[in-house]
PDB file of N, CA and C in Angstrom:
ATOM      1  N   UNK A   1      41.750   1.693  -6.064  1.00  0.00           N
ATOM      2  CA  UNK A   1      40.758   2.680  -6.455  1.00  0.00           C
ATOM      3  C   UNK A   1      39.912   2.108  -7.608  1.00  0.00           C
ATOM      4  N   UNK A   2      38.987   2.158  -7.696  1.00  0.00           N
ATOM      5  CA  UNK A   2      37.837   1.856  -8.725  1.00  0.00           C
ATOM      6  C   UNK A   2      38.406   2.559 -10.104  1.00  0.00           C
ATOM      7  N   UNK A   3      37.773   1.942 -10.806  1.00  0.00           N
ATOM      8  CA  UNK A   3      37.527   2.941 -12.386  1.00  0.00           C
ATOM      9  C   UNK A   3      36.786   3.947 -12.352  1.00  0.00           C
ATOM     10  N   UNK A   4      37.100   4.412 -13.378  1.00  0.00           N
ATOM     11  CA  UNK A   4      36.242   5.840 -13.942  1.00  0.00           C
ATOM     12  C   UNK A   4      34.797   5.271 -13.588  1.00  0.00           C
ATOM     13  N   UNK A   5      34.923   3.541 -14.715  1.00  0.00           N
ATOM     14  CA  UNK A   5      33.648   2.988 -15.359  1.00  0.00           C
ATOM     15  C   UNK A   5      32.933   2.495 -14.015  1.00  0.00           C
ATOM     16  N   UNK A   6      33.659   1.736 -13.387  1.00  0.00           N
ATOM     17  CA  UNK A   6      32.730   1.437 -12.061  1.00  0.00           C
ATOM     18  C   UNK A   6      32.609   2.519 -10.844  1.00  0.00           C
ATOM     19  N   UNK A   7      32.957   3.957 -10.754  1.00  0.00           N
ATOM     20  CA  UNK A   7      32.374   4.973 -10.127  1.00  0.00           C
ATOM     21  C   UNK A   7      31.200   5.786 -11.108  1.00  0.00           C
ATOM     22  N   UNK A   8      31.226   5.577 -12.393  1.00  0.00           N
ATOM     23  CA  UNK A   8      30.102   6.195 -13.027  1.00  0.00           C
ATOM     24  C   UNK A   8      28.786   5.029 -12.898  1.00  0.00           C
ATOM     25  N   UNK A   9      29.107   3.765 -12.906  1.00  0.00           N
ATOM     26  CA  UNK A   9      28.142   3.164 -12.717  1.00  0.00           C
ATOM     27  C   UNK A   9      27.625   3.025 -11.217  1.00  0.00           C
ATOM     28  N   UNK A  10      28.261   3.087 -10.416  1.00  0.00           N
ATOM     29  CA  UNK A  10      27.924   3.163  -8.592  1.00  0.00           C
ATOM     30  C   UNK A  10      26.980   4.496  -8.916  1.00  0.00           C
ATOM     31  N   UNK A  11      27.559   5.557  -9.352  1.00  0.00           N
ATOM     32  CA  UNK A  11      26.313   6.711  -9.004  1.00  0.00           C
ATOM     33  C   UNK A  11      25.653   6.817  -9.596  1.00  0.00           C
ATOM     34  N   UNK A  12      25.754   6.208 -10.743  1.00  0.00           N
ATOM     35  CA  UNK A  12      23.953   5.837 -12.209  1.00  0.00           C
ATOM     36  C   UNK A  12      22.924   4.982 -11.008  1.00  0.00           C
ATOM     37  N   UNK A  13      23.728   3.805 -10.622  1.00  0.00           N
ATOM     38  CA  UNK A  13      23.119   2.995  -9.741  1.00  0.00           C
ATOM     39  C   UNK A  13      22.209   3.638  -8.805  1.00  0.00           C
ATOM     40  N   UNK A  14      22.717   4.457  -7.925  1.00  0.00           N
ATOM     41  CA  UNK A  14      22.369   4.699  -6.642  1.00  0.00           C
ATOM     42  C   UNK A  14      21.375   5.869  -6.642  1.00  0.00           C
ATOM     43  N   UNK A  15      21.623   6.695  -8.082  1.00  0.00           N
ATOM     44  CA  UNK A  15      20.294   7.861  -8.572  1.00  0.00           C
ATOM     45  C   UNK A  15      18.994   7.499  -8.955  1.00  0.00           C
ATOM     46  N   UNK A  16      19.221   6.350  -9.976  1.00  0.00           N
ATOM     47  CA  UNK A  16      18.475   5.916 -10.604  1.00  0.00           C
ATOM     48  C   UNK A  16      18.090   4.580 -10.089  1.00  0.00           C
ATOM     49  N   UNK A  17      18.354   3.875  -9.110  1.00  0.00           N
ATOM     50  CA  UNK A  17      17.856   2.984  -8.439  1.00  0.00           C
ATOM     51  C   UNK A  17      17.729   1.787  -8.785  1.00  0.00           C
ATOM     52  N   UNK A  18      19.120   1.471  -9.834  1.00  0.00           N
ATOM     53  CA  UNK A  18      19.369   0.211 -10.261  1.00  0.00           C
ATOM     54  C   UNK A  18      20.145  -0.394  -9.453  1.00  0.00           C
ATOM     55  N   UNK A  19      21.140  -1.472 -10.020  1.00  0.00           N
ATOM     56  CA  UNK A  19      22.118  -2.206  -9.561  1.00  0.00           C
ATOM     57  C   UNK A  19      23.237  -1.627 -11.055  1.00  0.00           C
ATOM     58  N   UNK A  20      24.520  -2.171 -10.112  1.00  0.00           N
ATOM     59  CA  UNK A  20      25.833  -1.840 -11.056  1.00  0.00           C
ATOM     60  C   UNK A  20      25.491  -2.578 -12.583  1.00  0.00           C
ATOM     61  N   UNK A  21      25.612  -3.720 -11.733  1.00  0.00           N
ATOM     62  CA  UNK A  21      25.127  -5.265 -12.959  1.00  0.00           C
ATOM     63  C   UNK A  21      24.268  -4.308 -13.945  1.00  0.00           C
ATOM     64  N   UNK A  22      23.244  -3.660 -13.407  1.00  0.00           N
ATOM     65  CA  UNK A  22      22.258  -3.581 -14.983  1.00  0.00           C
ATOM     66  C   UNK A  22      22.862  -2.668 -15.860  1.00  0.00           C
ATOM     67  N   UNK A  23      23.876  -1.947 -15.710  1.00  0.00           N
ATOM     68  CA  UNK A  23      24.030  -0.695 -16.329  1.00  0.00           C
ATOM     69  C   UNK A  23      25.248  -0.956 -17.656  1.00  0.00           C
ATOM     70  N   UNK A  24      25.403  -1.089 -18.497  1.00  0.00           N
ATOM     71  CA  UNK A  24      26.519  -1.027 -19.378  1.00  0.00           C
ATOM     72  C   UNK A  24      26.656   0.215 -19.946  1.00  0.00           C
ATOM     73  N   UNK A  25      27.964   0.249 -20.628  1.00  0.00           N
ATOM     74  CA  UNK A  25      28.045   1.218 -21.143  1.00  0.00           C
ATOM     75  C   UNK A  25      27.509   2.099 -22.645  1.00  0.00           C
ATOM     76  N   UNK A  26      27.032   1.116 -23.117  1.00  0.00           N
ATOM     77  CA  UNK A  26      25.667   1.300 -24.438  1.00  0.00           C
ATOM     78  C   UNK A  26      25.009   1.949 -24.195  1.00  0.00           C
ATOM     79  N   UNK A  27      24.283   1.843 -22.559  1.00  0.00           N
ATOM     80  CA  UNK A  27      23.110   2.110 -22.261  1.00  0.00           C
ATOM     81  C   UNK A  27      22.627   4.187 -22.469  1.00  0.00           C
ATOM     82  N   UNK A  28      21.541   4.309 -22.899  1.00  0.00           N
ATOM     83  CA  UNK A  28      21.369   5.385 -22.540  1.00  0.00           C
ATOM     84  C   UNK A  28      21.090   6.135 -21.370  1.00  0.00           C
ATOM     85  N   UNK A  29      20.784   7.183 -21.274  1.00  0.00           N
ATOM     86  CA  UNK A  29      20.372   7.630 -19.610  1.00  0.00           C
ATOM     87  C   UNK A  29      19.141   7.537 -19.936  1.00  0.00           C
ATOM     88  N   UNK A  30      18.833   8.279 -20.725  1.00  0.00           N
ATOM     89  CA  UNK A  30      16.825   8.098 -20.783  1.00  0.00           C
ATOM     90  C   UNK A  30      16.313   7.197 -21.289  1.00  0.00           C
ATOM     91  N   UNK A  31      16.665   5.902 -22.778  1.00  0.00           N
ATOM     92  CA  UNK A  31      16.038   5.414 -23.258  1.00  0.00           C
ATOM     93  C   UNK A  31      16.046   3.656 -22.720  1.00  0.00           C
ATOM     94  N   UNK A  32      17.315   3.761 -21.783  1.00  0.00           N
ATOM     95  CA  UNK A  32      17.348   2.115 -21.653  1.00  0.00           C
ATOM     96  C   UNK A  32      17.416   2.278 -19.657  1.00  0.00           C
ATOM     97  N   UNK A  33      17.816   3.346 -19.454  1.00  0.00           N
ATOM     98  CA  UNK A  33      18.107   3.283 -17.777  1.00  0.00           C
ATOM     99  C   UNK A  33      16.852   4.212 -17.426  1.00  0.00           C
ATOM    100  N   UNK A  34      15.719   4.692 -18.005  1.00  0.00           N
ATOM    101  CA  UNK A  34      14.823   5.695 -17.551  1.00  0.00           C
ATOM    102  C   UNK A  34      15.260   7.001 -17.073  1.00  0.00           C
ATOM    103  N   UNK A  35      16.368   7.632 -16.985  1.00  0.00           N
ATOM    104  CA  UNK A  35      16.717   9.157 -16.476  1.00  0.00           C
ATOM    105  C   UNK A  35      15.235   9.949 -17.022  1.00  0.00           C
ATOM    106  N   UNK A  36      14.705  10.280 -15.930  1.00  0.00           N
ATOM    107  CA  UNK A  36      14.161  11.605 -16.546  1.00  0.00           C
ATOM    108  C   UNK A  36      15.449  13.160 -16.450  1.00  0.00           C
ATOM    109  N   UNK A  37      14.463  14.456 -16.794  1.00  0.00           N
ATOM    110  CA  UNK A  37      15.575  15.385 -16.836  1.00  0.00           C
ATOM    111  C   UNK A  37      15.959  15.959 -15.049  1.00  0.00           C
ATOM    112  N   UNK A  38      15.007  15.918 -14.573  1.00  0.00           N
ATOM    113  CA  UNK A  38      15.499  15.934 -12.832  1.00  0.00           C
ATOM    114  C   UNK A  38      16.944  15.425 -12.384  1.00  0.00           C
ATOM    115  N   UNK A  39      16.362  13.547 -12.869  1.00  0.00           N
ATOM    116  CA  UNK A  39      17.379  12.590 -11.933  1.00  0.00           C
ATOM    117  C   UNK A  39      18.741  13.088 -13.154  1.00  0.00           C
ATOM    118  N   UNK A  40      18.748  13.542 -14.806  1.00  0.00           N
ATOM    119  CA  UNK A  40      19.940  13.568 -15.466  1.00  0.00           C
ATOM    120  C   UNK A  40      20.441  14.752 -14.613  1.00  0.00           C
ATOM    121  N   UNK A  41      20.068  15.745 -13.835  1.00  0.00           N
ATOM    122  CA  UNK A  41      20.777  17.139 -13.372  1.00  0.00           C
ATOM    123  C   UNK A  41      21.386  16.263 -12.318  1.00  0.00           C
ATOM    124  N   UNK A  42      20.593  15.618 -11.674  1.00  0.00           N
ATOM    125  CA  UNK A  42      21.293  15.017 -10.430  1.00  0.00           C
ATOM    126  C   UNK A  42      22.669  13.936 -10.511  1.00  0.00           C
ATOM    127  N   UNK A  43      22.407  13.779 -11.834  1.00  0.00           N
ATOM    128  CA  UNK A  43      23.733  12.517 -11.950  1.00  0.00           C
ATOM    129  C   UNK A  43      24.622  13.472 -12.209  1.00  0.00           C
ATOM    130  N   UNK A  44      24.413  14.895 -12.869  1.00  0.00           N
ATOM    131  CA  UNK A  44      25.611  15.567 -13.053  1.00  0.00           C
ATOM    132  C   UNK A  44      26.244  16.174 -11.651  1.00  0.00           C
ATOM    133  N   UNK A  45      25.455  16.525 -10.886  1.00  0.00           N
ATOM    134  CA  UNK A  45      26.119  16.961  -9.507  1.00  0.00           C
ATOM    135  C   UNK A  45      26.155  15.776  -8.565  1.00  0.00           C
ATOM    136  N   UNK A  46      26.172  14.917  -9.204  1.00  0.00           N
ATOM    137  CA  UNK A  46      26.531  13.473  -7.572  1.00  0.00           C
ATOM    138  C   UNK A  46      27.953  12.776  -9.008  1.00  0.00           C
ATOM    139  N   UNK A  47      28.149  13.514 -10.111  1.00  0.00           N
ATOM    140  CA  UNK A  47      29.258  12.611 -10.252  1.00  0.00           C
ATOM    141  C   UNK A  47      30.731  13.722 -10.440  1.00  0.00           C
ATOM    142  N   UNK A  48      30.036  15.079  -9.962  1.00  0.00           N
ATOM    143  CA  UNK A  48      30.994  15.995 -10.015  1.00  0.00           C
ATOM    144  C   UNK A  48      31.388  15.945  -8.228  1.00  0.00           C
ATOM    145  N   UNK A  49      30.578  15.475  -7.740  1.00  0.00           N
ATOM    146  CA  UNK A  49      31.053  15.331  -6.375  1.00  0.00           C
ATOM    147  C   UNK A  49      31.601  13.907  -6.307  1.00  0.00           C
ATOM    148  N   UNK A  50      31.568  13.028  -6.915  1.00  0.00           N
ATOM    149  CA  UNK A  50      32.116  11.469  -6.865  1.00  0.00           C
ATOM    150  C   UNK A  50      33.676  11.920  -6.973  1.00  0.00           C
ATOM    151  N   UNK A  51      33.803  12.435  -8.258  1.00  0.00           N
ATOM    152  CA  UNK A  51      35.114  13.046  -9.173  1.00  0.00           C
ATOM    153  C   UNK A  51      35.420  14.640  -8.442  1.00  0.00           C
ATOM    154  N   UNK A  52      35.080  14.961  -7.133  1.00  0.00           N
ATOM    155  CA  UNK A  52      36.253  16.135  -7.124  1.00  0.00           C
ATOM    156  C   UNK A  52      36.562  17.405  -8.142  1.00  0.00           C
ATOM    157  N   UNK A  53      35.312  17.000  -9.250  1.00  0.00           N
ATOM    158  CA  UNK A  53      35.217  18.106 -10.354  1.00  0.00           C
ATOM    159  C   UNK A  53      33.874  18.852 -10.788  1.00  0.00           C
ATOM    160  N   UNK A  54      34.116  19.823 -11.660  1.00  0.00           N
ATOM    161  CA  UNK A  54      33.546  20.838 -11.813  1.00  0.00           C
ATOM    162  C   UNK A  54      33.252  20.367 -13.575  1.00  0.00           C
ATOM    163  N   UNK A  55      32.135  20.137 -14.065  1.00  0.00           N
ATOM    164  CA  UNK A  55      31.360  20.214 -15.442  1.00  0.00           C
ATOM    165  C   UNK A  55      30.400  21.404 -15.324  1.00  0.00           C
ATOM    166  N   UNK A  56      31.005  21.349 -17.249  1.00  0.00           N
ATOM    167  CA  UNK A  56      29.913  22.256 -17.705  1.00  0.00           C
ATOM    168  C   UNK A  56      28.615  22.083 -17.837  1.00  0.00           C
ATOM    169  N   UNK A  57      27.874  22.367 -17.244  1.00  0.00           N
ATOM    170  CA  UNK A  57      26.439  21.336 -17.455  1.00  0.00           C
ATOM    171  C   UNK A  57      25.551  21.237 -18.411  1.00  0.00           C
ATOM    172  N   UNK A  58      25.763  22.119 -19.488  1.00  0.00           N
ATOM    173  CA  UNK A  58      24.890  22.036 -20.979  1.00  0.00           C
ATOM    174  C   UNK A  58      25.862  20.798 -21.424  1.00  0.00           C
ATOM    175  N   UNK A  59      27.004  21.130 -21.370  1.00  0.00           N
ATOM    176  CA  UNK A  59      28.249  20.018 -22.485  1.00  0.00           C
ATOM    177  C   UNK A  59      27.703  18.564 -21.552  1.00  0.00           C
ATOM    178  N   UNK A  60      27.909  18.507 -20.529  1.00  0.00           N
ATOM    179  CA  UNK A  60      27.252  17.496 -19.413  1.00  0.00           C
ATOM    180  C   UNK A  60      26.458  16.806 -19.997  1.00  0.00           C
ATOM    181  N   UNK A  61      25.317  17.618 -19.719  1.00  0.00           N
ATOM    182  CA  UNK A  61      23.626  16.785 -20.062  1.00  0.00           C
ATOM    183  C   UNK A  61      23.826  16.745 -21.374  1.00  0.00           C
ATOM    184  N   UNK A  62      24.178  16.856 -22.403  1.00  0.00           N
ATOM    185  CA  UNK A  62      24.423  16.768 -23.363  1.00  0.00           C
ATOM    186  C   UNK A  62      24.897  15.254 -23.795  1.00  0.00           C
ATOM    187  N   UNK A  63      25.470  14.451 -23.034  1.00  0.00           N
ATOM    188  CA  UNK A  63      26.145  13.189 -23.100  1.00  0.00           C
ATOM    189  C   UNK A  63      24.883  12.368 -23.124  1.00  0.00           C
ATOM    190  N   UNK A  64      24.916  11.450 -24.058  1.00  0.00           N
ATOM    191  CA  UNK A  64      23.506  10.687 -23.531  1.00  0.00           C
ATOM    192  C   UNK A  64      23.615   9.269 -23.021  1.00  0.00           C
ATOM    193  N   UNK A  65      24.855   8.354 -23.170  1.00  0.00           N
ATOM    194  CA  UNK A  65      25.300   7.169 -22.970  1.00  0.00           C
ATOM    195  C   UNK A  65      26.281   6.989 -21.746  1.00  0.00           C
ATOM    196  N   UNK A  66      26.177   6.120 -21.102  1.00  0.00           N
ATOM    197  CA  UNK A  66      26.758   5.779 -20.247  1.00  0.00           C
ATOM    198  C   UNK A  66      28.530   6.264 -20.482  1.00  0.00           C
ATOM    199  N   UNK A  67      28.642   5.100 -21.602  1.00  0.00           N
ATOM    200  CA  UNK A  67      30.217   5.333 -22.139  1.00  0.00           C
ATOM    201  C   UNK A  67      30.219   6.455 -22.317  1.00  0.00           C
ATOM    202  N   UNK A  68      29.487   7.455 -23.099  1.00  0.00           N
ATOM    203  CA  UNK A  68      29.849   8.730 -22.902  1.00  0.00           C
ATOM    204  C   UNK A  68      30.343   9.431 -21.949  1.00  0.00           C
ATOM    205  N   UNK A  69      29.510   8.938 -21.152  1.00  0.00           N
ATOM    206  CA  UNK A  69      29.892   9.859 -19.499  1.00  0.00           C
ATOM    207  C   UNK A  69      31.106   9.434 -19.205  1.00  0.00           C
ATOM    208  N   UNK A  70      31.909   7.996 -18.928  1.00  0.00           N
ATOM    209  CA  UNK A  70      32.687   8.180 -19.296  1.00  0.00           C
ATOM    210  C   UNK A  70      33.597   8.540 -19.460  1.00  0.00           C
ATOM    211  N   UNK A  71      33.881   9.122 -20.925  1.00  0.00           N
ATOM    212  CA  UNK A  71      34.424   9.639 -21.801  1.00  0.00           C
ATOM    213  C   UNK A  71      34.786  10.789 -21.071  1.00  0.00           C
ATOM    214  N   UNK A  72      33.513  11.658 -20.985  1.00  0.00           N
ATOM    215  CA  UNK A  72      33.539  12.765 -20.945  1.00  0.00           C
ATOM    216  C   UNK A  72      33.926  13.022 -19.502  1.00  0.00           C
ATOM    217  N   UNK A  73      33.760  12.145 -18.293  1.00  0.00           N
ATOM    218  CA  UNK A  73      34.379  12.753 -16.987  1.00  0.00           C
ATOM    219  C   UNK A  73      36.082  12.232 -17.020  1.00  0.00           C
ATOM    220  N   UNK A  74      36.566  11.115 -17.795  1.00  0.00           N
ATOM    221  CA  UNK A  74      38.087  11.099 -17.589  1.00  0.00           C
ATOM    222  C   UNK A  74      38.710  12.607 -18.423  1.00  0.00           C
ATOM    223  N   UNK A  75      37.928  12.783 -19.555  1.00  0.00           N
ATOM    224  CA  UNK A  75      38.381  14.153 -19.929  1.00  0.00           C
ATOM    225  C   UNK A  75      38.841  15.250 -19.288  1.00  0.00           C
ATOM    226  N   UNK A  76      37.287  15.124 -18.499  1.00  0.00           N
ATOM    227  CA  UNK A  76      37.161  16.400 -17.233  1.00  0.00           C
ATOM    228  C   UNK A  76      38.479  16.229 -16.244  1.00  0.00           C
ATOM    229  N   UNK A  77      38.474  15.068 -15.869  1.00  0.00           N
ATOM    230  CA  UNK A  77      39.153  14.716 -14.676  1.00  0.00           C
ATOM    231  C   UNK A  77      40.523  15.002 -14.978  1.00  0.00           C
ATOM    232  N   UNK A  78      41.699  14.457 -16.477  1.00  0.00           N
ATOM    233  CA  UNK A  78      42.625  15.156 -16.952  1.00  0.00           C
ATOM    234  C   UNK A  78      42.987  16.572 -17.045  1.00  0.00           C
ATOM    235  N   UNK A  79      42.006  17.346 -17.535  1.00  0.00           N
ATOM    236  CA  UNK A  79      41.593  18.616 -17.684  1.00  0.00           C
ATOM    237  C   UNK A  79      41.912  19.439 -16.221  1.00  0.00           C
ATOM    238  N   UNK A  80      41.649  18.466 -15.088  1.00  0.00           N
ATOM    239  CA  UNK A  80      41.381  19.448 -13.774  1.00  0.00           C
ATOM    240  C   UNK A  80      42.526  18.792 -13.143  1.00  0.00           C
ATOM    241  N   UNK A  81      43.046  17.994 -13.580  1.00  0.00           N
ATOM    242  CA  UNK A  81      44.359  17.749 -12.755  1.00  0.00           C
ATOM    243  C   UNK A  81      43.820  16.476 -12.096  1.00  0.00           C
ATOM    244  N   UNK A  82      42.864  15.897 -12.083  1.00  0.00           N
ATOM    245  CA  UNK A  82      42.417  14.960 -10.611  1.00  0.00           C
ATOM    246  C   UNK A  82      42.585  13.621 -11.260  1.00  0.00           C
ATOM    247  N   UNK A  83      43.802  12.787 -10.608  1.00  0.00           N
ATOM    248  CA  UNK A  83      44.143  11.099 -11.088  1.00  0.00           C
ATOM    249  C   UNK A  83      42.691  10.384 -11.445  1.00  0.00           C
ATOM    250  N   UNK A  84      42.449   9.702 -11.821  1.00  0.00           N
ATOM    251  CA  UNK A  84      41.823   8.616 -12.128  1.00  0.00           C
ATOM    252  C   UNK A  84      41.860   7.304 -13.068  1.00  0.00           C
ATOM    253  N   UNK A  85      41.448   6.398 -12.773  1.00  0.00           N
ATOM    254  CA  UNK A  85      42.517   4.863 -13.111  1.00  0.00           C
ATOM    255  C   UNK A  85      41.372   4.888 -14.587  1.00  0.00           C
TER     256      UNK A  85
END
């Protein structure tokens, strides 16, 4: 099974129309990967469907860094019961 880090970067990738490679975890969503606020709603519902979980979506969009996200979906993912490596 993948990581947290390389399933958050597959669906940064595939929203935002990068490659895995470009994305680190420094990166911001808006200031270094371009998210506008559209594609940030959309990363929250394509990574609550990646992860089998349910976010709050103010606390969500609220995250602004990659690593954040992250952060904040192994949280989620503990929180809801759902394994992840």
């Amino acid at each position: 099974m993948a990581t947290v880090e390389e399933r958050v970067k597959m669906v940064t990738a595939r929203v935002l129309d990068l490659t895995p490679d470009e994305i680190q975890p420094e990166h911001s969503f808006t200031e270094d990967l371009g998210a506008e606020s559209v594609q940030s709603i959309e990363l929250v519902a394509m990574f609550e469907e990646e992860f089998g979980i349910e976010m709050n979506e103010d606390a969500a969009l609220s995250v602004s860094t990659v690593g954040g996200a992250i952060d904040f979906i192994t949280t989620v993912c503990k929180e809801q019961g759902v394994d992840v490596e």
